[in-house]
C-alpha atoms as a PDB file:
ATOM      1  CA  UNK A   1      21.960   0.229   3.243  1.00  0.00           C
ATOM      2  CA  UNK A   2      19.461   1.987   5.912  1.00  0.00           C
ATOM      3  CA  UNK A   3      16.397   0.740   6.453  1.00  0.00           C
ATOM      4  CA  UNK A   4      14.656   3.371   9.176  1.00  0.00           C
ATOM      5  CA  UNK A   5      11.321   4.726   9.632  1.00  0.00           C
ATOM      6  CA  UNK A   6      10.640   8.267   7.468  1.00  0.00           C
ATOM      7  CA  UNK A   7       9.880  11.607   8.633  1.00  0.00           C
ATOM      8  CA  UNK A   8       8.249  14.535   6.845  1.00  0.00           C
ATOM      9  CA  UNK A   9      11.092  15.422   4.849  1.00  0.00           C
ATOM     10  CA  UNK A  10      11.233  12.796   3.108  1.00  0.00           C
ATOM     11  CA  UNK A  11       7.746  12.422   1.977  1.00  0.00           C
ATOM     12  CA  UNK A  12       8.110  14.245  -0.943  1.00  0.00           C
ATOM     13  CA  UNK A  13      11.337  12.434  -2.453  1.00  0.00           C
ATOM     14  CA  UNK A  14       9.144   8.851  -1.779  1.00  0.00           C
ATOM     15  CA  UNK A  15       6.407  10.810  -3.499  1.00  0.00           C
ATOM     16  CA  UNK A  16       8.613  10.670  -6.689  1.00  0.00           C
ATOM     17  CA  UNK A  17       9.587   7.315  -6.490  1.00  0.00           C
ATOM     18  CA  UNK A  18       6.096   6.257  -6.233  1.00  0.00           C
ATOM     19  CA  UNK A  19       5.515   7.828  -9.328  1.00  0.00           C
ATOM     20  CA  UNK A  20       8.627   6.638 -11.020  1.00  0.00           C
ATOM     21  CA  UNK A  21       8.389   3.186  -9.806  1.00  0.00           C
ATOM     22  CA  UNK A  22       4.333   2.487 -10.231  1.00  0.00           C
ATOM     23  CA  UNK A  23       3.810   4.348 -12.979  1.00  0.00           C
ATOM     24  CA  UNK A  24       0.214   3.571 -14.256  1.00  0.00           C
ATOM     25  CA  UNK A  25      -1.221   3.167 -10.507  1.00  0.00           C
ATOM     26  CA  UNK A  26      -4.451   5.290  -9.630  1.00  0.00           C
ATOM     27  CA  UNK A  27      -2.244   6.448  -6.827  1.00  0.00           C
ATOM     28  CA  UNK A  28       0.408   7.550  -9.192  1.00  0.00           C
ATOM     29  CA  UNK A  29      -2.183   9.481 -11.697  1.00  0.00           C
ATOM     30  CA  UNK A  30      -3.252  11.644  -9.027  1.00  0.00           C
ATOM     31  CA  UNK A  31       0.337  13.440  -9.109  1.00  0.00           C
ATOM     32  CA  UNK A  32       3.178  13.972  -6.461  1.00  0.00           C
ATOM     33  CA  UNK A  33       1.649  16.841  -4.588  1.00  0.00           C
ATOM     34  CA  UNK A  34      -1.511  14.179  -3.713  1.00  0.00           C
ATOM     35  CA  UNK A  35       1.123  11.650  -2.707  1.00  0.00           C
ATOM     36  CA  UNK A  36       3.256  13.695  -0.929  1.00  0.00           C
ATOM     37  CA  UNK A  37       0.088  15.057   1.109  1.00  0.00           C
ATOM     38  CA  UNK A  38      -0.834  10.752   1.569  1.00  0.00           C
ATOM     39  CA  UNK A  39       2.501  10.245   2.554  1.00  0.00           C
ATOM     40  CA  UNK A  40       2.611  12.841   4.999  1.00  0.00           C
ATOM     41  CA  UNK A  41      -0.266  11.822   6.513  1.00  0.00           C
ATOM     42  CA  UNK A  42       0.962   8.571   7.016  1.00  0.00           C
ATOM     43  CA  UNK A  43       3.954  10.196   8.559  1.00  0.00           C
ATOM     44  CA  UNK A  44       2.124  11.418  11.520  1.00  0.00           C
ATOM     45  CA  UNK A  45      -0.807   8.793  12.068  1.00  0.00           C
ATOM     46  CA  UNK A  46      -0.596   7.352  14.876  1.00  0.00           C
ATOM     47  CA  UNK A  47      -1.698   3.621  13.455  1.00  0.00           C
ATOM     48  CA  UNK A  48       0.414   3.695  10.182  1.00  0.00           C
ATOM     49  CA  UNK A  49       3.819   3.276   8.833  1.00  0.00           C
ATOM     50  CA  UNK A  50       6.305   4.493   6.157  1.00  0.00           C
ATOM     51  CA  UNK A  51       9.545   2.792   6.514  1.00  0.00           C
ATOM     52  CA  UNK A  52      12.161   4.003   3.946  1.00  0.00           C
ATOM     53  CA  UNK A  53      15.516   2.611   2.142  1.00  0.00           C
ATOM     54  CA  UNK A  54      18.745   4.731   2.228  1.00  0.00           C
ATOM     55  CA  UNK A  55      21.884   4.231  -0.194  1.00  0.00           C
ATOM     56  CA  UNK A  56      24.562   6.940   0.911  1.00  0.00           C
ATOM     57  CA  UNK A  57      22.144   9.200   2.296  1.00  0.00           C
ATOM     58  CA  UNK A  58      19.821   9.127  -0.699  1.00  0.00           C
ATOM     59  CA  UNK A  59      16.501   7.309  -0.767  1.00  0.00           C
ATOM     60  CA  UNK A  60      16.169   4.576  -2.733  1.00  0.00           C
ATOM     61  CA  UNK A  61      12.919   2.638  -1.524  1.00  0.00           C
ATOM     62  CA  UNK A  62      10.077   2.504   0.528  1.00  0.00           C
ATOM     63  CA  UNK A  63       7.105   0.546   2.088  1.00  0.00           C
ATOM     64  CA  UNK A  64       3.898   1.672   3.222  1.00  0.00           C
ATOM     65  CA  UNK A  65       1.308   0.211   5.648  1.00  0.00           C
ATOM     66  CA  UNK A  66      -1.581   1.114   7.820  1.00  0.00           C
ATOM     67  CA  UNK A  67      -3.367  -0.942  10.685  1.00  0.00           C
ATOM     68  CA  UNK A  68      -7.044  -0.553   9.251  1.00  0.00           C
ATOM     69  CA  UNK A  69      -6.856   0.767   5.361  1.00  0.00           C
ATOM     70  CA  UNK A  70     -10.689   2.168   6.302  1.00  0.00           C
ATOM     71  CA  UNK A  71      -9.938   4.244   9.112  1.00  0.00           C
ATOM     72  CA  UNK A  72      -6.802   5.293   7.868  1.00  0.00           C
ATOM     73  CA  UNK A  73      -8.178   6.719   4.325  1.00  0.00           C
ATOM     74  CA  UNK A  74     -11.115   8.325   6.422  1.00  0.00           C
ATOM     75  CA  UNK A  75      -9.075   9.792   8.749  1.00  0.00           C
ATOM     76  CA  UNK A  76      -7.019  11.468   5.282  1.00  0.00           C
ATOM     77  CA  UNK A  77     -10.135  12.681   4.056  1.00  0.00           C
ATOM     78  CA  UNK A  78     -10.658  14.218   6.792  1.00  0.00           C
ATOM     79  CA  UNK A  79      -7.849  15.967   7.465  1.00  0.00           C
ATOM     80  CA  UNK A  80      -6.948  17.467   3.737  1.00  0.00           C
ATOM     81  CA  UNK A  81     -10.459  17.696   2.649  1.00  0.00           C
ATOM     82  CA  UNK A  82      -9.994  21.440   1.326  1.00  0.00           C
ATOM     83  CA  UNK A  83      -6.390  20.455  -0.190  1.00  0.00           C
ATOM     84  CA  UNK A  84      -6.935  17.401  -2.052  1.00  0.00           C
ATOM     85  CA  UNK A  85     -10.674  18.828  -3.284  1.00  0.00           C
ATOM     86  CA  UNK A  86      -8.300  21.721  -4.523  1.00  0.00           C
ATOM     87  CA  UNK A  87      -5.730  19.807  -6.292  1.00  0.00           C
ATOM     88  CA  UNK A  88      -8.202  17.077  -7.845  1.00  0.00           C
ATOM     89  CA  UNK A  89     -10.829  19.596  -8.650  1.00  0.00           C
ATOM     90  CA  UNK A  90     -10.176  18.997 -12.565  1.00  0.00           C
ATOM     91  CA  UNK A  91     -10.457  15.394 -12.317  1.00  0.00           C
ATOM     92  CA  UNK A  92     -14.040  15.451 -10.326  1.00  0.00           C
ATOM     93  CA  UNK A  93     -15.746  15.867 -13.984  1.00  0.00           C
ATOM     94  CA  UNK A  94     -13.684  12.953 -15.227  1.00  0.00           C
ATOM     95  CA  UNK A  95     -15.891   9.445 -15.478  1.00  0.00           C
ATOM     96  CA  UNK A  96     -13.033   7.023 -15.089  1.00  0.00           C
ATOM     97  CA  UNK A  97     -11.416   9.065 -12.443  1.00  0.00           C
ATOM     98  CA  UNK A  98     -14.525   9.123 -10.293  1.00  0.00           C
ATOM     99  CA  UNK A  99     -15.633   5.148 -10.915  1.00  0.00           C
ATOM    100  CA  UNK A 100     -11.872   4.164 -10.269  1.00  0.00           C
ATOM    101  CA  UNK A 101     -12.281   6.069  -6.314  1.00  0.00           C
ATOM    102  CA  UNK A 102     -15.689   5.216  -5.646  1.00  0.00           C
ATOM    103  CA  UNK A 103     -14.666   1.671  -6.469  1.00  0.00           C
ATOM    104  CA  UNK A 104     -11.305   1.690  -4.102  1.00  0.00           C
ATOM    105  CA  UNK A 105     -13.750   3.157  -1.548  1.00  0.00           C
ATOM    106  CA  UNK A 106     -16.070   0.200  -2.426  1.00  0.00           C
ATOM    107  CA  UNK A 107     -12.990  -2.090  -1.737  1.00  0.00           C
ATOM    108  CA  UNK A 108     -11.958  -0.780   1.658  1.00  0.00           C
ATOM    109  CA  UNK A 109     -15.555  -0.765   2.721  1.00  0.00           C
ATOM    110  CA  UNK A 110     -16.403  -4.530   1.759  1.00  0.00           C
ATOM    111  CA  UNK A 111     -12.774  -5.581   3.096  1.00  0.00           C
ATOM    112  CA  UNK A 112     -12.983  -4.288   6.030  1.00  0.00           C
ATOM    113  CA  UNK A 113     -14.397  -6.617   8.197  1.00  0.00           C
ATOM    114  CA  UNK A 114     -12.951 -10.517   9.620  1.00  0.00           C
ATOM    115  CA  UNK A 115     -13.010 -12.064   6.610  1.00  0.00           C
ATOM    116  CA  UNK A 116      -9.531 -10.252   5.953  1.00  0.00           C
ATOM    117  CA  UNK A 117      -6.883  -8.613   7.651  1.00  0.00           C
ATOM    118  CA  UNK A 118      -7.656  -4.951   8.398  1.00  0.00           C
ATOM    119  CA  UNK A 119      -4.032  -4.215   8.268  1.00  0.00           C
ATOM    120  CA  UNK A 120      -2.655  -3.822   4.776  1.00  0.00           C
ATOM    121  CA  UNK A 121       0.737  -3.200   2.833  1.00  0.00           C
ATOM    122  CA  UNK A 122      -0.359  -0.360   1.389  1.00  0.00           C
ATOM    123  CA  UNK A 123       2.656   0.375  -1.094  1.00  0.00           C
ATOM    124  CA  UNK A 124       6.016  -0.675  -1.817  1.00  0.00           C
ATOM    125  CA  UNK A 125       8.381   0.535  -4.274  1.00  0.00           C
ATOM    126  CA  UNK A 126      12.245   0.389  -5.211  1.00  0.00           C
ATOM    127  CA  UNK A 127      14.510   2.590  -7.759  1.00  0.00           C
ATOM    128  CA  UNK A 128      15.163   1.107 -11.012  1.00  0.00           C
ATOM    129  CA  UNK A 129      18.918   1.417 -10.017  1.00  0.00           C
ATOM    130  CA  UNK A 130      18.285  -0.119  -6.809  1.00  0.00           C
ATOM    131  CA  UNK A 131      16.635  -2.956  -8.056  1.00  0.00           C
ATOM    132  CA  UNK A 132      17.419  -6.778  -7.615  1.00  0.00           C
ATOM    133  CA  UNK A 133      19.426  -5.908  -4.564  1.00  0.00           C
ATOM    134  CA  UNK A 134      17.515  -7.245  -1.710  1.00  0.00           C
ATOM    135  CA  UNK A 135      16.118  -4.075  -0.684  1.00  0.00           C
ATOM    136  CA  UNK A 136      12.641  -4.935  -1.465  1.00  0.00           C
ATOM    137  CA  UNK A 137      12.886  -8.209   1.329  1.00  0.00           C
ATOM    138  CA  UNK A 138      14.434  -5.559   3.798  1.00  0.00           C
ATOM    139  CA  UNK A 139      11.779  -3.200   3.460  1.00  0.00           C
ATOM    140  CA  UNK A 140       9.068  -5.824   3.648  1.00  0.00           C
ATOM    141  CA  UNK A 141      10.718  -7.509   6.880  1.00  0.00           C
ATOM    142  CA  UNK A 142      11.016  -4.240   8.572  1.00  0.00           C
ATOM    143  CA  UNK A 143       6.874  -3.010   7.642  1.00  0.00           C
ATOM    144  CA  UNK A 144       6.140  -6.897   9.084  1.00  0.00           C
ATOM    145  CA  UNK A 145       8.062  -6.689  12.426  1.00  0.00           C
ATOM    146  CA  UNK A 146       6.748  -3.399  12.874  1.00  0.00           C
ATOM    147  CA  UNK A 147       3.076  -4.588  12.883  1.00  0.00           C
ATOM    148  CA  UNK A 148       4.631  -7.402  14.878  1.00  0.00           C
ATOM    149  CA  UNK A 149       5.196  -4.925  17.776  1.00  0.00           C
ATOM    150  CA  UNK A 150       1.706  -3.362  17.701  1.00  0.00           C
ATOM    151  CA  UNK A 151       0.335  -6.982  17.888  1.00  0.00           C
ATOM    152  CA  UNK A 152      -0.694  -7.570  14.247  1.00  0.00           C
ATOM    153  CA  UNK A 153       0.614 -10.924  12.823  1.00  0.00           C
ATOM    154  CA  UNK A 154      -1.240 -10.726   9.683  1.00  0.00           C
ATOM    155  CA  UNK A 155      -1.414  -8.536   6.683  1.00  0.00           C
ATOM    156  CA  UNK A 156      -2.667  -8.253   3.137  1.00  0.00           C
ATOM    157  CA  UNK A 157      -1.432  -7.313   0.323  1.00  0.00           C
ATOM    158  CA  UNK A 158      -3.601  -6.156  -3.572  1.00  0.00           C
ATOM    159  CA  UNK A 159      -1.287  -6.619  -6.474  1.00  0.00           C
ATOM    160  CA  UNK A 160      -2.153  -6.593 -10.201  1.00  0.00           C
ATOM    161  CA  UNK A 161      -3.112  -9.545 -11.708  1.00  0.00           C
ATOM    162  CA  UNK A 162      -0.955  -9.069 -14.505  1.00  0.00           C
ATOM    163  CA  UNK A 163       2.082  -8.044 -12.412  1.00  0.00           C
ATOM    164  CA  UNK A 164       3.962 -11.150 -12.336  1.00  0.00           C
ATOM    165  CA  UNK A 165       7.247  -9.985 -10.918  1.00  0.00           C
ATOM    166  CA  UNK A 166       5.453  -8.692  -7.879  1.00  0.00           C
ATOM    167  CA  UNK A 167       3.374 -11.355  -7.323  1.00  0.00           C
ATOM    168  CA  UNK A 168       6.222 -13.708  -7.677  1.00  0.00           C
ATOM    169  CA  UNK A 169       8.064 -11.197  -4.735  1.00  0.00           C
ATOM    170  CA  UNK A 170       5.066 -11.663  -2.481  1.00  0.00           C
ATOM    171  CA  UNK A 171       5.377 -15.587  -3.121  1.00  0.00           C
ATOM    172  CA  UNK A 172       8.979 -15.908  -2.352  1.00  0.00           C
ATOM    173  CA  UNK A 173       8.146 -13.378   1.367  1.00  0.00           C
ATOM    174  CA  UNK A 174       5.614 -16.631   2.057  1.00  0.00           C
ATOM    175  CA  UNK A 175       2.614 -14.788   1.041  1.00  0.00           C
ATOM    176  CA  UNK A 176      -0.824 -16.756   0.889  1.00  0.00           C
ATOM    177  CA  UNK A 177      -2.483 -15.768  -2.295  1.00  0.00           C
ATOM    178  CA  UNK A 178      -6.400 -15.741  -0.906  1.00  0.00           C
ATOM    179  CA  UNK A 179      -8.532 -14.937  -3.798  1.00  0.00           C
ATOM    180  CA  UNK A 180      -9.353 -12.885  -7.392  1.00  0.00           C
ATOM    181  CA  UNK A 181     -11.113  -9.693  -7.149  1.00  0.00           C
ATOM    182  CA  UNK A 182     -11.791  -6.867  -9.450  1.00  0.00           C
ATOM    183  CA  UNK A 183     -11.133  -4.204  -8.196  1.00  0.00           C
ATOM    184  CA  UNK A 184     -11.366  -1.709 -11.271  1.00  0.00           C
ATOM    185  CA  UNK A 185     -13.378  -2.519 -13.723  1.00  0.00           C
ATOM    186  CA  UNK A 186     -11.753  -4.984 -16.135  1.00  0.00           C
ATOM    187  CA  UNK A 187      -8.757  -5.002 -14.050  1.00  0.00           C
ATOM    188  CA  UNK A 188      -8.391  -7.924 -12.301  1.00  0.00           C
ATOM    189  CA  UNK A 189      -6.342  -7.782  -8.779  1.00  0.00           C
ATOM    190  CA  UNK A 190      -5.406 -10.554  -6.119  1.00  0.00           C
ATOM    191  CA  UNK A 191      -5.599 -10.424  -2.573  1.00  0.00           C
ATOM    192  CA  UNK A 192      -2.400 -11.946  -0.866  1.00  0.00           C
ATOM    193  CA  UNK A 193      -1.955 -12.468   3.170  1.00  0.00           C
ATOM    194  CA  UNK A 194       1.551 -12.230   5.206  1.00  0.00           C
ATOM    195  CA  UNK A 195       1.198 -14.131   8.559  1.00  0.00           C
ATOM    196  CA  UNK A 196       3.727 -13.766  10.598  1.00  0.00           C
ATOM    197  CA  UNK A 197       3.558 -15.539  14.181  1.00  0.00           C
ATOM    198  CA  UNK A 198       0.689 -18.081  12.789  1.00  0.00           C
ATOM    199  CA  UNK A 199       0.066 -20.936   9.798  1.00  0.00           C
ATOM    200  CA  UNK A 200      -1.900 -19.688   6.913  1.00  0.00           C
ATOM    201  CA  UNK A 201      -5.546 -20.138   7.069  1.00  0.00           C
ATOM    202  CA  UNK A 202      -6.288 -22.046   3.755  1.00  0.00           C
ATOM    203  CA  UNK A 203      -7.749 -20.324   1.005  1.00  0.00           C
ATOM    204  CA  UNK A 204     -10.723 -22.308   0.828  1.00  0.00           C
ATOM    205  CA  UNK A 205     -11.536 -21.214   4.841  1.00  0.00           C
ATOM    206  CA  UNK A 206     -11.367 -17.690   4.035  1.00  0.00           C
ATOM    207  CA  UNK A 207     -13.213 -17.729   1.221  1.00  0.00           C
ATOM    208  CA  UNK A 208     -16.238 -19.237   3.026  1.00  0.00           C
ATOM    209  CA  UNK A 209     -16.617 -16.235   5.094  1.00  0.00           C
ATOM    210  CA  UNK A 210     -15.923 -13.138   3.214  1.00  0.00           C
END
């Protein structure tokens, strides 16, 4: 197994898995030709990482992070304004779709400041026939000694309330579950925090100053 950084030609082929393997995301019901725009992107921003998982040449995994979620998604916008207005033109007269992105905007906006890690584990995902292999861990270890090495001990993580595999993955990489947030409506999400070269801060500290 390979664990390396990607490059551009791989962006669409983790743009599949991310469908395949988080199927009912809001990432994953904008379609592969939004991801594999996001994910190239990443590719090339300066401040952000996509770190992928090879079996025999063939890409089985990957993990996604940026150093500041806000800047990162504004900097996107930005730069593929014209193609992502193109490719998500039918969905700007769909309710749900618009509430669900004005409230992730919400999210990075409130977030953003010291009450949590700017720098977030933005996606990880692994092939059904990969699974229960390790390759998660190794993909995970990789995204956190990479921050390491830009000077960022500490990280967060949103996972689905209801997604108790991952959140039992996060537990078992020494997460720090911080709070309960909602970040769609009627979808409750938790907050987790990776620290890496310092102890926790208790939940009960961090919740006094978001």
């Amino acid at each position: 197994m390979q664990i390396e950084e990607a490059d551009l030609s791989d962006c669409l082929e983790i743009a599949n898995i991310h469908t395949e393997s988080l199927e009912g995301s809001f990432l994953s019901s904008l379609g592969i030709r939004f991801l594999n725009i996001l994910y190239r992107t990443l590719v090339e921003y300066k401040e952000g990482f996509l770190i992928i998982a090879q079996d025999n040449k063939q890409i089985v995994g990957f993990v996604s992070g940026a150093v500041d979620t806000r800047v990162f998604f504004k900097h996107f916008l930005k730069k593929n304004i014209i193609k992502i207005t193109f490719l998500l033109l039918p969905n700007l007269f769909n309710i749900a779709f618009l509430r669900k992105a004005l409230e992730i905007a919400r999210y990075t906006k409130r977030d953003s400041g010291v009450s949590l890690p700017r720098a977030e584990l933005l996606s990880i995902a692994v092939k059904v026939t990969h699974r229960d292999m390790g390759i998660g861990k190794q993909l995970f270890k990789k995204l956190a000694n990479d921050f390491c090495a830009v000077g960022i001990s500490e990280f967060r993580i949103i996972v689905g309330a209801r997604l108790a595999k991952a959140k039992k993955f996060y537990q078992n990489m020494e997460c720090k579950r911080i709070r309960q947030i909602e970040l769609h409506r009627g979808e409750e999400s938790e907050i987790y925090v990776f620290a890496s070269k310092e102890q926790f801060r208790t939940a009960e500290s961090v919740e006094a100053i978001i």
